[in-house]
Protein backbone atom coordinates (compact mmCIF):
# COMPACT_ATOMS: atom_id res chain seq x y z
CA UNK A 1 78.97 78.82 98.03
CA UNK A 2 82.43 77.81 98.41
CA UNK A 3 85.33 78.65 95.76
CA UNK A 4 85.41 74.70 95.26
CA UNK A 5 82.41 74.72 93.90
CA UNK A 6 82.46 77.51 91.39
CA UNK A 7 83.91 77.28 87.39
CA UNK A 8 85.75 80.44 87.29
CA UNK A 9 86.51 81.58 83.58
CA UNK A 10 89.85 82.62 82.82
CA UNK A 11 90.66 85.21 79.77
CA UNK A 12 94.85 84.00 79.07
CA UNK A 13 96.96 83.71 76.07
CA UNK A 14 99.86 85.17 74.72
CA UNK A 15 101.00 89.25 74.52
CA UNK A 16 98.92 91.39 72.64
CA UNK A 17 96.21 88.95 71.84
CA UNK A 18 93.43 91.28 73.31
CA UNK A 19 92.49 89.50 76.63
CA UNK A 20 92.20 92.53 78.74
CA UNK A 21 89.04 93.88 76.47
CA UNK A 22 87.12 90.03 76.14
CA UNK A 23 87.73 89.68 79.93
CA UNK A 24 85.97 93.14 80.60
CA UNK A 25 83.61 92.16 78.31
CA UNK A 26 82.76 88.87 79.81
CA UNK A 27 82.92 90.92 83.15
CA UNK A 28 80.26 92.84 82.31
CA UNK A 29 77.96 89.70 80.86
CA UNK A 30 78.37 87.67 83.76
CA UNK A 31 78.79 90.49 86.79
CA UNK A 32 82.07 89.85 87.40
CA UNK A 33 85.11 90.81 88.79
CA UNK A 34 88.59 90.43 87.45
CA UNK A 35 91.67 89.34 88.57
CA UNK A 36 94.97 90.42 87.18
CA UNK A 37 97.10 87.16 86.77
CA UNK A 38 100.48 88.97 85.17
CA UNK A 39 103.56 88.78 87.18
CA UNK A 40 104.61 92.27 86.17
CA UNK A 41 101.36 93.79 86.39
CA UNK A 42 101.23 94.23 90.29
CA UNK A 43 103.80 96.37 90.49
CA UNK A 44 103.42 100.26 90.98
CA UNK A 45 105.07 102.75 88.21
CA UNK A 46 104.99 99.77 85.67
CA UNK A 47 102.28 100.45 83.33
CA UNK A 48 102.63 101.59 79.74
CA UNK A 49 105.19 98.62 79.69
CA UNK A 50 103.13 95.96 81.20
CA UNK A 51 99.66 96.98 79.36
CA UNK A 52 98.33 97.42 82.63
CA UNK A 53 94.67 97.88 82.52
CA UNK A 54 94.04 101.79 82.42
CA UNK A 55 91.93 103.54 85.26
CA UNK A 56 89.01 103.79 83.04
CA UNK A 57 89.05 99.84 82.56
CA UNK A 58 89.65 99.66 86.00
CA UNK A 59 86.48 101.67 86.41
CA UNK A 60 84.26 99.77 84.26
CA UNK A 61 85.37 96.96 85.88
CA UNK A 62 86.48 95.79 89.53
CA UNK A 63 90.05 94.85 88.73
CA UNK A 64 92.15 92.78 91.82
CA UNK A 65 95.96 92.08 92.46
CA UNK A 66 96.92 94.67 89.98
CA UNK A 67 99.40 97.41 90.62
CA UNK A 68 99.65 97.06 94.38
CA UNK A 69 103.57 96.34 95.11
CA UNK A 70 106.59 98.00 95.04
CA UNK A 71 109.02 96.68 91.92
CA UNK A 72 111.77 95.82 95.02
CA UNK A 73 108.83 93.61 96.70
CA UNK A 74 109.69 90.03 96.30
CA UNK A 75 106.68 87.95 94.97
CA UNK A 76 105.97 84.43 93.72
CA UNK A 77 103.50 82.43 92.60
CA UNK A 78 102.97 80.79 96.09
CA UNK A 79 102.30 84.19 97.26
CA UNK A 80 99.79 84.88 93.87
CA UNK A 81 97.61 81.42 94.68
CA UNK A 82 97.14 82.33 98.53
CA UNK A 83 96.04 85.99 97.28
CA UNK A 84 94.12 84.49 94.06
CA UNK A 85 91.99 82.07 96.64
CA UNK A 86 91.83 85.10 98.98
CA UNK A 87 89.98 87.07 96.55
CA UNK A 88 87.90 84.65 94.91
CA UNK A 89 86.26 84.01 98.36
CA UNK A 90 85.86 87.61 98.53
CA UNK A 91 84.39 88.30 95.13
CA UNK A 92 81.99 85.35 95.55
CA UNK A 93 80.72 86.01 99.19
CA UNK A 94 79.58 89.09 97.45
CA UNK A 95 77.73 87.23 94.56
CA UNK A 96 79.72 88.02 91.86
CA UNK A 97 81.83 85.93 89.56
CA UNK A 98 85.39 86.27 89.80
CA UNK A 99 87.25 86.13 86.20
CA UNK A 100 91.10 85.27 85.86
CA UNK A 101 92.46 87.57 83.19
CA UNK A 102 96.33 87.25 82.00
CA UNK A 103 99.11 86.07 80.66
CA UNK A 104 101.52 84.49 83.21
CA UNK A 105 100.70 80.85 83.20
CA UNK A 106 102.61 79.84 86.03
CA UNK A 107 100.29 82.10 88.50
CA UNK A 108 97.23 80.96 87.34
CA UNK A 109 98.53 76.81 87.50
CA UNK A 110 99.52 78.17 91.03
CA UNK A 111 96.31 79.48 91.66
CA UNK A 112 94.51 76.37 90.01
CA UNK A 113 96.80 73.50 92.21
CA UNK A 114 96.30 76.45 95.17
CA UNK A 115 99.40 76.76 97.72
CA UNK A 116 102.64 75.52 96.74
CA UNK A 117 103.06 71.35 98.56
CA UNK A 118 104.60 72.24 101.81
CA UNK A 119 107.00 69.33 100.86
CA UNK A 120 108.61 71.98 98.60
CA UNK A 121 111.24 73.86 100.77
CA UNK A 122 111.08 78.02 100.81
CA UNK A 123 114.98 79.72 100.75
CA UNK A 124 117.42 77.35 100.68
CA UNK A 125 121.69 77.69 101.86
CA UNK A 126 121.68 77.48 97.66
CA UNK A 127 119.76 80.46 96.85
CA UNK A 128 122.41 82.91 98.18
CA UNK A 129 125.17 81.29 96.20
CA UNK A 130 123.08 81.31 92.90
CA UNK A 131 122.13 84.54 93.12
CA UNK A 132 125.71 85.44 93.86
CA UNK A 133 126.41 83.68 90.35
CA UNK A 134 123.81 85.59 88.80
CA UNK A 135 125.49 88.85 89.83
CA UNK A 136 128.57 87.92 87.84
CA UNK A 137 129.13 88.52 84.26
CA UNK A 138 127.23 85.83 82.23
CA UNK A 139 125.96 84.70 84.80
CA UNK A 140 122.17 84.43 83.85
CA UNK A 141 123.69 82.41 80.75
CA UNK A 142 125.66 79.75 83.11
CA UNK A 143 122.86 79.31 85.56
CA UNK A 144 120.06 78.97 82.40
CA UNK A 145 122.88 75.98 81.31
CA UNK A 146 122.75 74.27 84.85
CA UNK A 147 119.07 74.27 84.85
CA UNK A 148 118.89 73.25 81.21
CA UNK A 149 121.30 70.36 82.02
CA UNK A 150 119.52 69.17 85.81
CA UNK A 151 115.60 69.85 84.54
CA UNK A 152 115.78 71.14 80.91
CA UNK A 153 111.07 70.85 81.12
CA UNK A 154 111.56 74.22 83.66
CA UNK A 155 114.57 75.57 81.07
CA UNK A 156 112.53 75.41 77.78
CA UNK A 157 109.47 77.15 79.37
CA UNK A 158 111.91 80.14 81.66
CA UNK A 159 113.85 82.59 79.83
CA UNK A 160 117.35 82.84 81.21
CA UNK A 161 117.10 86.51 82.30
CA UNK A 162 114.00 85.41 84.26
CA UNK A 163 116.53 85.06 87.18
CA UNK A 164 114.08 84.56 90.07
CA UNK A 165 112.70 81.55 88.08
CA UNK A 166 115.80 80.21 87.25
CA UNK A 167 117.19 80.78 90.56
CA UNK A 168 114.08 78.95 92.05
CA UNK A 169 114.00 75.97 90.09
CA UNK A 170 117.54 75.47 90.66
CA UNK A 171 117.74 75.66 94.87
CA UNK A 172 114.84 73.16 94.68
CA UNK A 173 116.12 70.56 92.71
CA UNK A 174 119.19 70.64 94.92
CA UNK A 175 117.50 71.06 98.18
CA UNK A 176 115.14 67.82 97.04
CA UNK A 177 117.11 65.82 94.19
CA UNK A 178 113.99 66.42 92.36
CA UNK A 179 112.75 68.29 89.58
CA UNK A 180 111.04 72.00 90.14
CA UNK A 181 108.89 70.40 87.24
CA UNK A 182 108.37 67.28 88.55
CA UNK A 183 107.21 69.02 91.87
CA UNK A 184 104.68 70.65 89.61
CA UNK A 185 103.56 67.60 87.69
CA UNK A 186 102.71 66.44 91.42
CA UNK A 187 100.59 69.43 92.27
CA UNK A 188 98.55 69.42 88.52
CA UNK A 189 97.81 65.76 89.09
CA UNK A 190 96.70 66.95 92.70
CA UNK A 191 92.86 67.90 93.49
CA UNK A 192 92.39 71.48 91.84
CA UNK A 193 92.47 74.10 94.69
CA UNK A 194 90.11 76.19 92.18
CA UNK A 195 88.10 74.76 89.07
CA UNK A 196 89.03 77.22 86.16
CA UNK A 197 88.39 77.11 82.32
CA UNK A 198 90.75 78.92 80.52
CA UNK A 199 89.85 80.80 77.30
CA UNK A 200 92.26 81.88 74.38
CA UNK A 201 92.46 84.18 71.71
CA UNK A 202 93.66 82.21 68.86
CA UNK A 203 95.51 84.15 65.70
CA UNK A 204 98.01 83.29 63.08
CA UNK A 205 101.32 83.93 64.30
CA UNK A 206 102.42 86.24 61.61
CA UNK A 207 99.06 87.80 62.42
CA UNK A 208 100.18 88.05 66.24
CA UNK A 209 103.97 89.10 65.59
CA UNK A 210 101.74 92.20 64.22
CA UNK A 211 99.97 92.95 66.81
CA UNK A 212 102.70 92.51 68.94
CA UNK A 213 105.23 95.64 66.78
CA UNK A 214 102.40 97.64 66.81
CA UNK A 215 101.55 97.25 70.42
CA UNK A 216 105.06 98.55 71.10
CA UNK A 217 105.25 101.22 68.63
CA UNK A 218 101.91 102.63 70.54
CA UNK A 219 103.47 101.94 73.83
CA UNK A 220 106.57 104.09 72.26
CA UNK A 221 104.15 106.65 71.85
CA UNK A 222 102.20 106.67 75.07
CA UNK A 223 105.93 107.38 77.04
CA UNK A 224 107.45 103.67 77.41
CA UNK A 225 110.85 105.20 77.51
CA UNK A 226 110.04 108.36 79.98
CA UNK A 227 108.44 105.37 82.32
CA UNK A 228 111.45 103.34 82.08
CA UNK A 229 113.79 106.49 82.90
CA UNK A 230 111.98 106.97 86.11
CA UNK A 231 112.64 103.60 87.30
CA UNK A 232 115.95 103.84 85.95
CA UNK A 233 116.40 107.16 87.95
CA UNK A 234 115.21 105.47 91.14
CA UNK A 235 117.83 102.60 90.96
CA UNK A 236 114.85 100.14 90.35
CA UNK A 237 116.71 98.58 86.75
CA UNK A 238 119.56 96.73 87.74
CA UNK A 239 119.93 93.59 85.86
CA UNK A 240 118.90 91.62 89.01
CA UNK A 241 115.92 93.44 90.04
CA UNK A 242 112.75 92.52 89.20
CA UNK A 243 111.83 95.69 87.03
CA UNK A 244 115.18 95.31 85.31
CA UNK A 245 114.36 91.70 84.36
CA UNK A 246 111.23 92.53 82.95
CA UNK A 247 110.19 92.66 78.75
CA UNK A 248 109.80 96.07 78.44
CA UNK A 249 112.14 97.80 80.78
CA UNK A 250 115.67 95.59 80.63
CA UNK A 251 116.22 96.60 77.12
CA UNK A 252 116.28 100.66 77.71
CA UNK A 253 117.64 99.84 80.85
CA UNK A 254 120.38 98.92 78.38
CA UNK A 255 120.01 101.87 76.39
CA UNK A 256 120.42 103.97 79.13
CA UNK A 257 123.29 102.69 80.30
CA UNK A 258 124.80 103.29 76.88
CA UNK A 259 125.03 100.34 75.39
CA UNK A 260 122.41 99.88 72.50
CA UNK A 261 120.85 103.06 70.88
CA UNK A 262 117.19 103.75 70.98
CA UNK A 263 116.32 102.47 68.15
CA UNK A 264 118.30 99.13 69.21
CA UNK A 265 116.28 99.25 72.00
CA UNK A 266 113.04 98.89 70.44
CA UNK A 267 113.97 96.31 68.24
CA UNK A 268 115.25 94.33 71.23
CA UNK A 269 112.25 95.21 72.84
CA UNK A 270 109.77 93.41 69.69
CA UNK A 271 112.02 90.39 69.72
CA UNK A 272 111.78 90.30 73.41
CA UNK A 273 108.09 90.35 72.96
CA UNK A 274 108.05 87.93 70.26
CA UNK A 275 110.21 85.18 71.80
CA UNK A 276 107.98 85.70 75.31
CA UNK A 277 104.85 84.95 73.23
CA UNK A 278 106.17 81.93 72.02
CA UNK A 279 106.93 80.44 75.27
CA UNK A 280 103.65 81.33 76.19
CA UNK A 281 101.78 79.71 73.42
CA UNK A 282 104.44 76.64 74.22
CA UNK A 283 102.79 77.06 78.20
CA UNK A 284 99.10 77.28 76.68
CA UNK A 285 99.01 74.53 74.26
CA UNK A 286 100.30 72.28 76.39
CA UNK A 287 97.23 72.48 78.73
CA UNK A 288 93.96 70.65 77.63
CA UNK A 289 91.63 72.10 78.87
CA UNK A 290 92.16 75.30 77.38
CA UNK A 291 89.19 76.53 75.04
CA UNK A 292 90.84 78.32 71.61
CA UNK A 293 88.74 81.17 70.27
CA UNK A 294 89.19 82.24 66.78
CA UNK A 295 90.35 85.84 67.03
CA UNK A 296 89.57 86.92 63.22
CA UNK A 297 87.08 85.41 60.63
CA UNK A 298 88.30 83.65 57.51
CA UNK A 299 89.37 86.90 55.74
CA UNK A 300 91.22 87.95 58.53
CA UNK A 301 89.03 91.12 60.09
CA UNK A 302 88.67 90.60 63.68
CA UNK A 303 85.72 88.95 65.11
CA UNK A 304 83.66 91.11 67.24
CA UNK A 305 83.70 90.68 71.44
CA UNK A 306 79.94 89.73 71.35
CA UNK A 307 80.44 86.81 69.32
CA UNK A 308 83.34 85.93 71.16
CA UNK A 309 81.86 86.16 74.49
CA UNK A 310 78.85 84.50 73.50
CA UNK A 311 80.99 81.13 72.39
CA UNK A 312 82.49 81.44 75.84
CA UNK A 313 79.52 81.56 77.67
CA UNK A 314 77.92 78.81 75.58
CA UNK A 315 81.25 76.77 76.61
CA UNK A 316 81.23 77.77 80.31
CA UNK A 317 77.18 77.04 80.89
CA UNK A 318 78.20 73.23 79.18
CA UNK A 319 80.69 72.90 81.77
């Protein structure tokens, strides 16, 4: 049966709003196999910080594109849709039903449209001089203004220490005179590469701000900062690298460098978090064909991942 063909579920949603344990879940109802769609998730050493799924969630369930790059490996979301369709021809020659699980919505509308229009050019002459830019002091800041001033859809949606992002958006609109978002209008309005119904974990937002300081404080606990020293030790934190640029990691990056204090840090860290779950409730809502789950009955104890994965079956056999 070809990938074309097949409604492949996808568990998404903002940080902290409990998609790795309803995807497993839904893994287990419909014998499938999941793929990780988090851009910080494939990379090695990164895992208290990036709620990676654990080994023993791993075991339970067959987990793909998940912690299998280097943080200095360059990777984009053209490279995550050839890799997504790779795999979902693999998991479904094998019978099984593949299952997107994640929170980075621009991989899984890349995997969705499938490859990037070859219209789109890859490294421009620009991308050298932006990224010199970057490398300068307030630099992020100045090339978050350009973008925000030549396509301010791709500014409200990329933070402005996402660099690569930034970067990206920017070479293309002046390698093409038009907008990295326009591009991507093109592709959603294109034939879907993959048919995929996205399900959500719905919450009130001072109800998900919660989740989201005590997910940190526990990551605190589990050795978030020892994790972070490692990388920092290997040279892998620089403001321009990947791992440095990541929630998570950039702000003790900071701290160890001297210039906030640990506590600092972690505060930085749950307004990071915070701020990144808005834009990703801004990404979510904006797609229709998203189905919202209510997370927690009407006197706010949550609802258990039976009933939830029930309603999402009942949605995805009506489809």
């Amino acid at each position: 049966m070809a990938e074309q063909k097949i409604l492949i579920p996808a568990v998404i949603g903002p940080t902290a709003s409990g998609k790795t344990a309803l995807a497993i879940a839904l893994a287990k109802r419909l014998d499938g196999e999941i793929l990780c769609c988090d851009s910080m998730q494939i990379y090695h050493d990164m895992n208290i910080g990036t709620a990676k799924p654990t080994e023993e969630e791993r075991a339970a369930v067959p987990h793909h594109l998940c912690d299998f790059l280097d943080p200095n490996e360059p990777y984009s979301a053209a490279d995550y849709a050839a890799d997504a369709a790779r795999v979902v021809r693999e998991v479904t020659s094998r019978g099984k039903i593949p299952i997107f699980c994640g929170g980075t919505g621009l991989y899984l509308s890349a995997a969705r449209r499938g490859e990037v229009n070859e219209a789109i050019p890859g490294e421009t002459p620009y991308r050298a001089e932006l990224e010199a830019i970057a490398a300068t002091d307030g630099g992020a800041a100045a090339l978050h203004a350009r973008l925000a001033v030549c396509d301010p859809e791709s500014a409200a949606v990329t933070h402005e220490n996402n660099l690569r992002r930034v970067i990206r958006a920017l070479e293309v609109f002046y390698a093409t005179g038009i907008k990295k978002s326009e591009w991507d209008r093109r592709s959603r309005e294109a034939e879907p590469a993959l048919r995929i119904l996205p399900f959500a974990l719905h919450y009130d937002r001072a109800r998900l701000y919660e989740r989201i300081e005590a997910r940190v404080d526990a990551m605190m606990r589990a050795g978030l900062l020892d994790e972070a020293k490692g990388l920092y030790e290997k040279g892998l934190l620089s403001p321009s690298s990947t791992a440095g640029q990541a929630i998570g990691y950039k702000e003790f990056a900071a701290h160890l460098r001297g210039e906030c204090t640990l506590p600092e840090a972690v505060a930085n860290l749950k307004t990071a978090t915070r701020r990144y779950a808005k834009r990703q409730l801004t990404w979510f809502t904006a797609d229709d064909s998203v189905v919202w789950l209510d997370a927690e009955d009407g006197t706010g104890r949550p609802r258990e991942l039976n009933v939830l994965v029930e309603e999402m079956l009942s949605a995805y056999h009506q489809r």
